[in-house]
Protein backbone atom coordinates (compact mmCIF):
# COMPACT_ATOMS: atom_id res chain seq x y z
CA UNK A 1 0.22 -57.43 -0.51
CA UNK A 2 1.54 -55.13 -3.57
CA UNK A 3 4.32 -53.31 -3.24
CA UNK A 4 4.68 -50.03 -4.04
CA UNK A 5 7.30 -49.79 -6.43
CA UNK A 6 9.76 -46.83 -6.62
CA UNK A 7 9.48 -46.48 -10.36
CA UNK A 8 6.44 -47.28 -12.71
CA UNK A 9 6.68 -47.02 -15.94
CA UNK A 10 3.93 -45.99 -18.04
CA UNK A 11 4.38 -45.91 -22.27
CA UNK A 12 7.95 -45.38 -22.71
CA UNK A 13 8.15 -42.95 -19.18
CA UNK A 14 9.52 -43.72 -16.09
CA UNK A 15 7.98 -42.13 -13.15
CA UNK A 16 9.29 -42.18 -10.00
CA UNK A 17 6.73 -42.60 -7.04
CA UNK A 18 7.92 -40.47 -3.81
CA UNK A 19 6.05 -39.38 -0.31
CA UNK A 20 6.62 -35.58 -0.05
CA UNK A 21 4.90 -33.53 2.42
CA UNK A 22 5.47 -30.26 0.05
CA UNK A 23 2.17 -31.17 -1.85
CA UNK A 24 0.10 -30.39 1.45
CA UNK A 25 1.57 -26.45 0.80
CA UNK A 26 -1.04 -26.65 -2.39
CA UNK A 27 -3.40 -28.21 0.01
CA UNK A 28 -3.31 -31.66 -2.14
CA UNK A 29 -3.00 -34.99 -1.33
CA UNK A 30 -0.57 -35.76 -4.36
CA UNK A 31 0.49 -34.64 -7.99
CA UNK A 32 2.48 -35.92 -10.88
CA UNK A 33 5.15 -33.66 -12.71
CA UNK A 34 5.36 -34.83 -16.51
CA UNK A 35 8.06 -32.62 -16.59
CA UNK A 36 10.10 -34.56 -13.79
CA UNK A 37 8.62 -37.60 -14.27
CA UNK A 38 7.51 -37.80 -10.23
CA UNK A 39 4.55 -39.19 -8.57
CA UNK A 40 4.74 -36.82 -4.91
CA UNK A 41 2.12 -38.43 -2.39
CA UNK A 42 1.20 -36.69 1.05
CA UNK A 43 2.62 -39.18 3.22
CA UNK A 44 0.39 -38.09 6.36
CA UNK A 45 -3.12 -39.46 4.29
CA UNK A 46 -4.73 -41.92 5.87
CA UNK A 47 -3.83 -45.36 3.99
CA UNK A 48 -7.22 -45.36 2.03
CA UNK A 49 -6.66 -41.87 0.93
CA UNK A 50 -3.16 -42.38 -0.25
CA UNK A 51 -4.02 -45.42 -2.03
CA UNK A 52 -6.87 -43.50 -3.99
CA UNK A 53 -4.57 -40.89 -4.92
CA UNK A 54 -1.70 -42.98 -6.31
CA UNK A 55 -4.44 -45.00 -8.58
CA UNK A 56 -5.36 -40.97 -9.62
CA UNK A 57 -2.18 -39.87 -10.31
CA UNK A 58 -0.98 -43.29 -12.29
CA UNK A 59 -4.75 -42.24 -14.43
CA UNK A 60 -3.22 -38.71 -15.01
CA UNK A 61 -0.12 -40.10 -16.82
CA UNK A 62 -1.94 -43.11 -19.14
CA UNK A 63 -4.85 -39.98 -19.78
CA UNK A 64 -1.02 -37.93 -20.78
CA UNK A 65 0.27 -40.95 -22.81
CA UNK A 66 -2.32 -42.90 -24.14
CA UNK A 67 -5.29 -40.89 -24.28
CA UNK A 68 -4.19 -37.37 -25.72
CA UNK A 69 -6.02 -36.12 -22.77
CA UNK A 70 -9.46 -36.81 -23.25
CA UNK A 71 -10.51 -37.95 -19.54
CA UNK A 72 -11.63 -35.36 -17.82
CA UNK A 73 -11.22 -34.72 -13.84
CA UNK A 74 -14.00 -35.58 -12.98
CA UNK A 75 -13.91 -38.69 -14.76
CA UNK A 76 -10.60 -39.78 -13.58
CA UNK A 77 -11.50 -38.82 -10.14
CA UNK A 78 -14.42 -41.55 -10.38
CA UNK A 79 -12.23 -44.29 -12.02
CA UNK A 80 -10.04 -43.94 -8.81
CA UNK A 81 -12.32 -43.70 -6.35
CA UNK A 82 -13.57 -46.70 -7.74
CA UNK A 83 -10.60 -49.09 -8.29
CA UNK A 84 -10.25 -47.78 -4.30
CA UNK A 85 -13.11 -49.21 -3.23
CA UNK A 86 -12.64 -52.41 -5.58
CA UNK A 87 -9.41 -53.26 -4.84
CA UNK A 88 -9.16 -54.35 -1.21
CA UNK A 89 -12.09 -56.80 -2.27
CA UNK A 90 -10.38 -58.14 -4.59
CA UNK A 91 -6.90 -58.62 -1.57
CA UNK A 92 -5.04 -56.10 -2.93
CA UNK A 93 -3.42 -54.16 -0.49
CA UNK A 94 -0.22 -51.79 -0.89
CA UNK A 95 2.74 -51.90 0.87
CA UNK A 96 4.11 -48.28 1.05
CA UNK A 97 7.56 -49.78 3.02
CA UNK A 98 9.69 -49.04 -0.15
CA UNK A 99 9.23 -45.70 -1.16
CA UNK A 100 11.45 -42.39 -0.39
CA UNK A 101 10.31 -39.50 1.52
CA UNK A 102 12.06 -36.38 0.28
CA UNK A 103 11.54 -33.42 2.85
CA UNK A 104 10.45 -35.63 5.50
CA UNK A 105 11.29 -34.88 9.10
């Protein structure tokens, strides 16, 4: 089991990772803030769903940092669809127990 942790850090950037049901108001499923430096996940996805767009996100900042941009969406949105699926083969599982929820009820 992987924990989630509340902080990754990707280059020299810290992000924090948070559940916050405000991104379903955009009808997403997560974002990431550059400015901020937050990772918001919906935290009413189903765990295969959230999971997919955490790996998407974490892709958003290393295209940011490392990669001037170059990836497109669509290309990022196969890369984590496709660490989703390969990941639980491989017994890696996430443990969401650690992170905040900001706005939750």
């Amino acid at each position: 089991m992987l924990k989630v942790p509340r902080r990754i850090q990707v280059g020299g950037h810290l992000y924090q990772i948070r559940f916050n049901p405000a991104v379903q108001d955009d009808d997403r499923w997560g974002q990431v803030n550059n400015r901020t430096q937050t990772i918001d996940l919906d935290p009413d996805r189903p765990l295969s769903q959230r999971r997919c767009v955490l790996i998407h996100e974490i892709l958003h900042i290393i295209n940011n940092v490392y990669a001037n941009q170059a990836l497109e969406e669509k290309t990022i949105d196969a890369i984590s669809e496709g660490l989703n699926q390969v990941l639980p083969q491989l017994g890696v599982e996430f443990d969401w127990s650690g992170l905040e929820c900001v706005g939750c009820k």
